[in-house]
N, C-alpha and C. Protein backbone atom coordinates (compact mmCIF):
# COMPACT_ATOMS: atom_id res chain seq x y z
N UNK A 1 0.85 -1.19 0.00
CA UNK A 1 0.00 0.00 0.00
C UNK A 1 0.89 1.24 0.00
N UNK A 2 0.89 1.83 -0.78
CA UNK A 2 1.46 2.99 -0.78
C UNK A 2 1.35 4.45 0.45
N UNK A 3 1.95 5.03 0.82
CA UNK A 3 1.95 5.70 2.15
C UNK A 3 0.79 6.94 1.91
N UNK A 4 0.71 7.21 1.19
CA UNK A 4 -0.30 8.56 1.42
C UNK A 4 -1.59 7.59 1.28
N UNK A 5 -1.87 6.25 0.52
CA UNK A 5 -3.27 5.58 0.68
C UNK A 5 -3.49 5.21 2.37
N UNK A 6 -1.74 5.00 3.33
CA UNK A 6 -1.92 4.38 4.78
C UNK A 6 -2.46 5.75 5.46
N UNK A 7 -2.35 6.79 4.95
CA UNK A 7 -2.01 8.14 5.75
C UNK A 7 -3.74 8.67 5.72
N UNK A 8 -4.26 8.30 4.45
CA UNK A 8 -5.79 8.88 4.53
C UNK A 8 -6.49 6.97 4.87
N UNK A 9 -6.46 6.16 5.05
CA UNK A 9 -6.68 5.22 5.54
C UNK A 9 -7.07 5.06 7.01
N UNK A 10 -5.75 5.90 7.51
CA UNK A 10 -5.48 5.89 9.33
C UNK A 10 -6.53 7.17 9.83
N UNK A 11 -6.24 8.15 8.51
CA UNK A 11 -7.41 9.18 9.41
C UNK A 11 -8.72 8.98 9.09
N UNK A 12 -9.11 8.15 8.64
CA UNK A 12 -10.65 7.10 8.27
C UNK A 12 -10.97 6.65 9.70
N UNK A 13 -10.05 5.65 10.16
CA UNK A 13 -10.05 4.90 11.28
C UNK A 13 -9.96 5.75 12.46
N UNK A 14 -8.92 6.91 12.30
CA UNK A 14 -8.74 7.84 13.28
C UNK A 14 -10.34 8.94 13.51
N UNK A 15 -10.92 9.13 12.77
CA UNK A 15 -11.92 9.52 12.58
C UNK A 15 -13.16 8.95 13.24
N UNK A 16 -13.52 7.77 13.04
CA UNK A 16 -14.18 6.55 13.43
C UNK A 16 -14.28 6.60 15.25
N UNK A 17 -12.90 6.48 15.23
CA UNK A 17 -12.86 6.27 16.85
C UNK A 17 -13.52 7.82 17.36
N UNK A 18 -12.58 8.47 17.09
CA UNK A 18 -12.64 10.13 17.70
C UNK A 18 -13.87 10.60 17.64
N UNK A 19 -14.98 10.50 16.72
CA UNK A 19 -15.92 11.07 16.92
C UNK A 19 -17.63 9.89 17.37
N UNK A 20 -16.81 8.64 17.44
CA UNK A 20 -17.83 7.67 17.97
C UNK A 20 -18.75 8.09 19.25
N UNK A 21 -20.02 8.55 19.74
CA UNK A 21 -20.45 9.01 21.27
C UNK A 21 -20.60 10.20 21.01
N UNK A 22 -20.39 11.19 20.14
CA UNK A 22 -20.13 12.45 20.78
C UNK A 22 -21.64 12.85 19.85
N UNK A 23 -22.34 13.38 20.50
CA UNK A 23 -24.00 13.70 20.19
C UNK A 23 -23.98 15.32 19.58
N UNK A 24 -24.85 15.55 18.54
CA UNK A 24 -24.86 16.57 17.92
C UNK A 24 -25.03 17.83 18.58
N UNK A 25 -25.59 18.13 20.25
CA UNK A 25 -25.38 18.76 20.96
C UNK A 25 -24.20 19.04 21.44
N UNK A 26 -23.88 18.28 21.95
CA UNK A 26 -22.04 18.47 22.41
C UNK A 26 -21.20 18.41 21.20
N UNK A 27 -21.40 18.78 19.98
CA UNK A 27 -20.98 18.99 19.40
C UNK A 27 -20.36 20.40 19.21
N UNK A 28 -21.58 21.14 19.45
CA UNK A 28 -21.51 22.59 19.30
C UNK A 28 -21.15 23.38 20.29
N UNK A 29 -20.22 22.86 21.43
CA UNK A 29 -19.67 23.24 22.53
C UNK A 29 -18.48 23.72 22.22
N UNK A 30 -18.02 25.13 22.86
CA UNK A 30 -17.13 25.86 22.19
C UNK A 30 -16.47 25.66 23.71
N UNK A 31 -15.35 24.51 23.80
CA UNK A 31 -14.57 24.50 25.08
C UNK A 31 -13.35 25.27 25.27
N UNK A 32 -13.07 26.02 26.36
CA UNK A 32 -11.64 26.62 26.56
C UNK A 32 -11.18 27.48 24.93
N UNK A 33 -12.04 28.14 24.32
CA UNK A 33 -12.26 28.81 23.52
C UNK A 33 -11.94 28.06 22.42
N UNK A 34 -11.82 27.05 22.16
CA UNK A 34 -11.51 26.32 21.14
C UNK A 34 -12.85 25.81 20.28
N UNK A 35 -12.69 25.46 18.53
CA UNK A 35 -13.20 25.22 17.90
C UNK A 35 -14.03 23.83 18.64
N UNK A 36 -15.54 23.94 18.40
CA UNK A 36 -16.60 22.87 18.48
C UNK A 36 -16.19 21.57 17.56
N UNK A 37 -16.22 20.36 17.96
CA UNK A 37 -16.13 19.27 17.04
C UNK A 37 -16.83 19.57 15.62
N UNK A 38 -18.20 19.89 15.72
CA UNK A 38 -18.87 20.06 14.68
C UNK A 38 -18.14 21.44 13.78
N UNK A 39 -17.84 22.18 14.35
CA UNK A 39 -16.91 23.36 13.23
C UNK A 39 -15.72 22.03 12.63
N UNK A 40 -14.93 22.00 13.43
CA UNK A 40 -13.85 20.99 12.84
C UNK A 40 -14.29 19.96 11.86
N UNK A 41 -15.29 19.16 12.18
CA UNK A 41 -15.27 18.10 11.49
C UNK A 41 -16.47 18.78 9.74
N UNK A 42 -17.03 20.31 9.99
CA UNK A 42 -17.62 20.44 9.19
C UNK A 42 -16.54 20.91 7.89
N UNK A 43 -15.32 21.89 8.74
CA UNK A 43 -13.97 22.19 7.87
C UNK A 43 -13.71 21.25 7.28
N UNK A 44 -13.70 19.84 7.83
CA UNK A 44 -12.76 18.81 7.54
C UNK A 44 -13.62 18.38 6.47
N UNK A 45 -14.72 18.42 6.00
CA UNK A 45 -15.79 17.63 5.27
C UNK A 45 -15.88 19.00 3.93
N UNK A 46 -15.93 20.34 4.33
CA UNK A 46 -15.48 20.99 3.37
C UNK A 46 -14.21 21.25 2.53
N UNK A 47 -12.95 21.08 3.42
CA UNK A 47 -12.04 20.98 2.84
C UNK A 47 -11.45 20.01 2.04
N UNK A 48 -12.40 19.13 2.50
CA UNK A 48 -12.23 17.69 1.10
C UNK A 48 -12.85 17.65 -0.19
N UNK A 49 -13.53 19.33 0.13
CA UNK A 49 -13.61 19.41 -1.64
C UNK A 49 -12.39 19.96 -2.67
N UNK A 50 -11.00 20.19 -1.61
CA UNK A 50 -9.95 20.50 -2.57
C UNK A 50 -9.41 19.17 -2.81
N UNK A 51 -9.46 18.29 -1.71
CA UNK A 51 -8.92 16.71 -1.85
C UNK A 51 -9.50 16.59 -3.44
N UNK A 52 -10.73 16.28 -2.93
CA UNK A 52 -11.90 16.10 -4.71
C UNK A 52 -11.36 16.40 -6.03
N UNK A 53 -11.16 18.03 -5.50
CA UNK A 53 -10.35 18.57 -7.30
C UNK A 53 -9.56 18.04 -7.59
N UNK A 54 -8.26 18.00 -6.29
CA UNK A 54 -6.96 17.73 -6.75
C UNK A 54 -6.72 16.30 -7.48
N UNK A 55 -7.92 15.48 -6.89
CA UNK A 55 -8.06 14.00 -7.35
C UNK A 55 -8.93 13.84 -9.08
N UNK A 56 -9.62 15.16 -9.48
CA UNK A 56 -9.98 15.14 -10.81
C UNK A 56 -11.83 14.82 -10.39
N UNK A 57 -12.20 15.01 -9.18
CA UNK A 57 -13.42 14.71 -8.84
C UNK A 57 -14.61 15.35 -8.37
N UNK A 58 -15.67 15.18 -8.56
CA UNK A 58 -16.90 16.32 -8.09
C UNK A 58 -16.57 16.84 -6.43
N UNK A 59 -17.31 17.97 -6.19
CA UNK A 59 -16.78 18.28 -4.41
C UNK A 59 -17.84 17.21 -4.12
N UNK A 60 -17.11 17.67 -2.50
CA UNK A 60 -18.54 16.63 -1.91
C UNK A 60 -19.57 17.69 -1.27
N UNK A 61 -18.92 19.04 -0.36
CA UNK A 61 -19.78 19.48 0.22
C UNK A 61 -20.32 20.67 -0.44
N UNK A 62 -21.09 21.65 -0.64
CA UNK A 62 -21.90 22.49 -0.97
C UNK A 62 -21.01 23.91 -0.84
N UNK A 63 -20.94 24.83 -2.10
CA UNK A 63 -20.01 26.05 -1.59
C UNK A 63 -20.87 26.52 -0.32
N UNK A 64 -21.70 26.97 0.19
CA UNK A 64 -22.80 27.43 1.29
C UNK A 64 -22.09 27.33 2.12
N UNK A 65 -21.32 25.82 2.39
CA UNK A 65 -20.56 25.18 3.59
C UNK A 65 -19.68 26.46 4.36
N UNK A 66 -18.79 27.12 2.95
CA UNK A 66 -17.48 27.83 3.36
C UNK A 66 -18.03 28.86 4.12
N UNK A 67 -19.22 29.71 4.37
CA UNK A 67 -19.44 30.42 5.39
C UNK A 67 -19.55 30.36 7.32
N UNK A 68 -19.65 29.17 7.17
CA UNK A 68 -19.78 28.47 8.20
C UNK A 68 -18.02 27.79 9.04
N UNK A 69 -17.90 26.92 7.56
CA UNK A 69 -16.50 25.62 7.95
C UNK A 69 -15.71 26.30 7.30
N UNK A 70 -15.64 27.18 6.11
CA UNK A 70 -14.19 27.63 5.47
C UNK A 70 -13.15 27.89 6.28
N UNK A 71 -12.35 27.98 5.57
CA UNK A 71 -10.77 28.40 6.45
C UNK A 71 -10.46 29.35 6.61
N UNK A 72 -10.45 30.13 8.12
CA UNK A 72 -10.10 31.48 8.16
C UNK A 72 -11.29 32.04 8.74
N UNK A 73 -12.61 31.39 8.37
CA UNK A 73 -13.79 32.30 9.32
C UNK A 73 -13.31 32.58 10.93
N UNK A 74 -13.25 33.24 11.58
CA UNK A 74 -13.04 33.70 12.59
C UNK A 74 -14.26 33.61 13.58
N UNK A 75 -15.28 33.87 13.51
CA UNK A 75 -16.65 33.74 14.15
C UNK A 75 -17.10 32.94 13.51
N UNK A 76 -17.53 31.81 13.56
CA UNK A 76 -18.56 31.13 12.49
C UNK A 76 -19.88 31.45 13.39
N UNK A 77 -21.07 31.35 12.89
CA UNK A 77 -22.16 31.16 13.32
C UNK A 77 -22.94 29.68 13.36
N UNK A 78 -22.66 29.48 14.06
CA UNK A 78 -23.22 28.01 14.57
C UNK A 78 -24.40 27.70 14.77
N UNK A 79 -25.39 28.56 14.45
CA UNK A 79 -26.65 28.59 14.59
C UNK A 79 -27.33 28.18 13.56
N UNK A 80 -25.72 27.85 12.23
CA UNK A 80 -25.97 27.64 11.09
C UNK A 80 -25.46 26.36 10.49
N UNK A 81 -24.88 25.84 11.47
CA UNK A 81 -24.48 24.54 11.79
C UNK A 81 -25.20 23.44 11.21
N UNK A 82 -24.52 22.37 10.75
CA UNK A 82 -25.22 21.24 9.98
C UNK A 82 -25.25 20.11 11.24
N UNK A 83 -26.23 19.19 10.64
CA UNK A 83 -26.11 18.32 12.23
C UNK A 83 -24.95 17.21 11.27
N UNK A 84 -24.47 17.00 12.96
CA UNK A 84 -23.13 16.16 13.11
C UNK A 84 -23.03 14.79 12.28
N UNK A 85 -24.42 13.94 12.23
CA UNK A 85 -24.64 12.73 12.21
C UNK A 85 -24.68 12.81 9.81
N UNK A 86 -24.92 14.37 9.76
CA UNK A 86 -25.13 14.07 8.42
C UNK A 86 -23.31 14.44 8.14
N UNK A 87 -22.72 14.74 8.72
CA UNK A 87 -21.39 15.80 8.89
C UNK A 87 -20.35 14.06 8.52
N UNK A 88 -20.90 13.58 9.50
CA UNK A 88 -19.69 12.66 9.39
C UNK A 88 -20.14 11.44 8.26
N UNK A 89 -21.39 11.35 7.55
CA UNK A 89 -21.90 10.69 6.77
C UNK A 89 -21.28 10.97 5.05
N UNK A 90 -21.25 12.43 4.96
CA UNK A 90 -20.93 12.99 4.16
C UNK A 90 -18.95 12.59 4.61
N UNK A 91 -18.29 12.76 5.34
CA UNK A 91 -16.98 12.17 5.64
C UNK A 91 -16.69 10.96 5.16
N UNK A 92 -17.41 9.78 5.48
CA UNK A 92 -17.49 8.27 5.40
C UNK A 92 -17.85 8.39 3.98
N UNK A 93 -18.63 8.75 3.27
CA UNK A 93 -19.18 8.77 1.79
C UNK A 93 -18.09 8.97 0.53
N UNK A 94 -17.17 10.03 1.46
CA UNK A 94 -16.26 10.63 0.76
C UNK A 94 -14.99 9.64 0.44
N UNK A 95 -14.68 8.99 1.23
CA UNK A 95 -13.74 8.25 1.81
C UNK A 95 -12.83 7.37 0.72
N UNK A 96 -14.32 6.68 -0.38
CA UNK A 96 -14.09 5.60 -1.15
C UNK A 96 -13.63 5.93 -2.37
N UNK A 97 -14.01 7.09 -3.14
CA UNK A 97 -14.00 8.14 -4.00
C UNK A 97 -12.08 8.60 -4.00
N UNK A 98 -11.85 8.55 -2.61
CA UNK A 98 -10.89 9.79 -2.65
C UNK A 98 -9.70 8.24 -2.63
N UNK A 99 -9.89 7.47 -2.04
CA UNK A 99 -8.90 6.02 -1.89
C UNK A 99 -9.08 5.79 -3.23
N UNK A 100 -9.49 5.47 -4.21
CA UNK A 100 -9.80 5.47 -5.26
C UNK A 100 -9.24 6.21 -6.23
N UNK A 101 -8.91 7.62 -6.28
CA UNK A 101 -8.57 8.37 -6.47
C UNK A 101 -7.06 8.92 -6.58
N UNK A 102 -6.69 8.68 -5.10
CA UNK A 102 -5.36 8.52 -4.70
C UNK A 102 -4.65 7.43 -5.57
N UNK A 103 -5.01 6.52 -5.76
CA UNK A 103 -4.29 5.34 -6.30
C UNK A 103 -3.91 5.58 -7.57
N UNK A 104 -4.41 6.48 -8.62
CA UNK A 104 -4.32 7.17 -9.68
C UNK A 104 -3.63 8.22 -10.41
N UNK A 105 -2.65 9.03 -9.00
CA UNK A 105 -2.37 10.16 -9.31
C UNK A 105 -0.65 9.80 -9.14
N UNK A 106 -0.37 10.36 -10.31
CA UNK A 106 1.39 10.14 -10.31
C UNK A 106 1.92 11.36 -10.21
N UNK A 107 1.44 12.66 -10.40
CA UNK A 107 2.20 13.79 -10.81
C UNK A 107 2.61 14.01 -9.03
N UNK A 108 3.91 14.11 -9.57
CA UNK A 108 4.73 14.78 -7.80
C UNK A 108 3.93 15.46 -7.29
N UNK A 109 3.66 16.70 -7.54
CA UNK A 109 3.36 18.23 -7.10
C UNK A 109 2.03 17.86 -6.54
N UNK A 110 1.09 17.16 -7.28
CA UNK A 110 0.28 16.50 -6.82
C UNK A 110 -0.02 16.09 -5.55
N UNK A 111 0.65 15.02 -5.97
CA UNK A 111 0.83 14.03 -4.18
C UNK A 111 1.19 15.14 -3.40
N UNK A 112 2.29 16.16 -3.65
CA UNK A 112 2.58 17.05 -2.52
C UNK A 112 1.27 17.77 -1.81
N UNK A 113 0.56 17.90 -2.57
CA UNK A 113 -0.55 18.86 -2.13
C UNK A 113 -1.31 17.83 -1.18
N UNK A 114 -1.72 16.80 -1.77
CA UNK A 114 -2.35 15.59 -1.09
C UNK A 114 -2.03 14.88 0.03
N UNK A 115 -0.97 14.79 0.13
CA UNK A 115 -0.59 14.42 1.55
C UNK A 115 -0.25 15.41 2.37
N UNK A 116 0.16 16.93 2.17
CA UNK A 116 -0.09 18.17 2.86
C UNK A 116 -1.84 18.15 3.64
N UNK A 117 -2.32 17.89 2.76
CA UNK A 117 -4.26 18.10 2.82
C UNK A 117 -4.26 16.80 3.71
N UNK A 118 -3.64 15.43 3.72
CA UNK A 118 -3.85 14.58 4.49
C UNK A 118 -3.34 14.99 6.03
N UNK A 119 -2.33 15.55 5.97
CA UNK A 119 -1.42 15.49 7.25
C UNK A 119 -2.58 17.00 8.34
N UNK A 120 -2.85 18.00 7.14
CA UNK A 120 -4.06 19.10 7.52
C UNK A 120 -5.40 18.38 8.40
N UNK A 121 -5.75 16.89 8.05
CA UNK A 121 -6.69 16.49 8.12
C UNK A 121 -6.68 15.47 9.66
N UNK A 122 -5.15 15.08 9.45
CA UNK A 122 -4.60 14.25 10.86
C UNK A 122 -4.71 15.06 12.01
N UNK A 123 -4.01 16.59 11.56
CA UNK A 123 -4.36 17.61 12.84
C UNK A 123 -5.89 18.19 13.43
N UNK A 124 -6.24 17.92 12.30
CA UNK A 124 -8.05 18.29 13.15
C UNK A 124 -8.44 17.20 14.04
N UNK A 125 -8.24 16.10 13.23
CA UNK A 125 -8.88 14.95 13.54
C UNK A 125 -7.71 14.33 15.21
N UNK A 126 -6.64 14.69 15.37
CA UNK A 126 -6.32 14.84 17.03
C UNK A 126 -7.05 16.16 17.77
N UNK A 127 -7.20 17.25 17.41
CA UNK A 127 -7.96 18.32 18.07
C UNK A 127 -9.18 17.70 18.60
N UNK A 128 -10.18 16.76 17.64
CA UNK A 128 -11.39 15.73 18.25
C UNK A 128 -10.97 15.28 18.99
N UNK A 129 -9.63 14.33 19.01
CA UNK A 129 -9.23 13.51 20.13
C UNK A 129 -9.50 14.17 21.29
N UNK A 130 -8.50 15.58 21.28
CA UNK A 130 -8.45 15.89 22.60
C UNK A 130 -10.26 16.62 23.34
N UNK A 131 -10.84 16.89 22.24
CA UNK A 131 -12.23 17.71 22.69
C UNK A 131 -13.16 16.73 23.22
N UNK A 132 -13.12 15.42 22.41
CA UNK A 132 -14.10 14.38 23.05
C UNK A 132 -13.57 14.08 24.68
N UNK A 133 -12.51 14.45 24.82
CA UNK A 133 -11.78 14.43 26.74
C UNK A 133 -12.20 15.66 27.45
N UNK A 134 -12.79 16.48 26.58
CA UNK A 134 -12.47 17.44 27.17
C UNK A 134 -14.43 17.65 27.32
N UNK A 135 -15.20 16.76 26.84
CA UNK A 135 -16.43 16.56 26.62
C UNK A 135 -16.93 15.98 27.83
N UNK A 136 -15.83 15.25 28.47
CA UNK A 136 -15.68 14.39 29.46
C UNK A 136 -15.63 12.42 29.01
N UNK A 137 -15.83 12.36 27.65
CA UNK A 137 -15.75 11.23 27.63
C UNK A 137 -14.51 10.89 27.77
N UNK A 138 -14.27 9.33 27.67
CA UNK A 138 -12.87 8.79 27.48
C UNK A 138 -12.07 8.74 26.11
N UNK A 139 -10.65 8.93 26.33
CA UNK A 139 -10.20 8.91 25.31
C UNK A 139 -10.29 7.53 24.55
N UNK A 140 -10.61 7.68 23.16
CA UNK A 140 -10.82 6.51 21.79
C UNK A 140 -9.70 6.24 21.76
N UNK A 141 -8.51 6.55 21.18
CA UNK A 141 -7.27 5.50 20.98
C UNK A 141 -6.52 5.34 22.08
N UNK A 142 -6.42 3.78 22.25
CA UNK A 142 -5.57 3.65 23.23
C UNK A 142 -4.18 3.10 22.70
C-alpha cells in the first residue's frame, strides 16, 4: 500500500474512533475557547472538496458550507451549523472516492498537495481527540 493511501486510511479509522459518542449537541460546545467538534469536522468535510479537485473529482460538500467551515472564518455562526450525524456521513461517503482516487495520481506536485491536505486532516482529527476528553468522555485511541 502505498503511504499517502496508509495516511488517509489511518485518518478514516482515526476519525471513526474520535468522533464515535459524541451527540450533535455536544458537538456545538465551544470548550476553553476552542473550535466545536462540529466546526472541525464540518472544515474537515469541506475541505475535502480541494482533496476532490486535486483528485480530478466532483466536491462533496456544498459552496454554502465555506461560510460556516471555510478556512479562516473567525466567528462562524453556529446557529448555522449542519447536524453532526449528516457531517460525518458525508466524511465516510467521501472516503471511497478519494482512496480510489489517490491510487491514480502520479504527478509529484500533486501528491505534494495531497498528503499536505492529508497530514491538515490528521491535525483536526487529534484536536477531536483531545475535545471528546475534554467533553468528558474517554479517550478513543488507546
Amino acid at each position: 500500500m502505498l503511504p499517502i493511501l496508509k495516511l488517509y486510511s489511518s485518518n478514516e479509522r482515526v476519525f471513526k474512533i474520535n468522533s464515535e459518542g459524541i451527540r450533535h449537541e455536544e458537538s456545538l460546545k465551544e470548550i476553553n475557547n476552542c473550535n466545536s467538534v462540529n466546526w472541525i469536522l464540518g472544515h474537515m468535510v469541506y475541505i475535502r472538496n480541494t482533496i476532490l479537485g486535486l483528485l480530478g473529482l466532483p466536491p462533496l460538500a456544498e459552496e454554502k458550507m465555506r461560510d460556516v467551515y471555510g478556512r479562516g472564518v473567525v466567528q462562524p455562526d453556529m446557529s448555522k451549523a449542519m447536524n453532526l450525524e449528516l457531517l460525518k456521513k458525508m466524511y465516510l461517503d467521501s472516503q471511497p472516492y478519494i482512496m480510489q482516487g489517490l491510487e491514480r495520481v502520479k504527478e509529484e506536485a500533486i501528491l505534494e498537495q495531497l498528503t499536505f491536505m492529508g497530514f491538515h486532516e490528521a491535525y483536526h482529527l487529534g484536536q477531536i481527540g483531545l475535545l471528546r476528553k475534554m467533553l468528558g468522555k474517554e479517550g478513543a485511541i488507546k
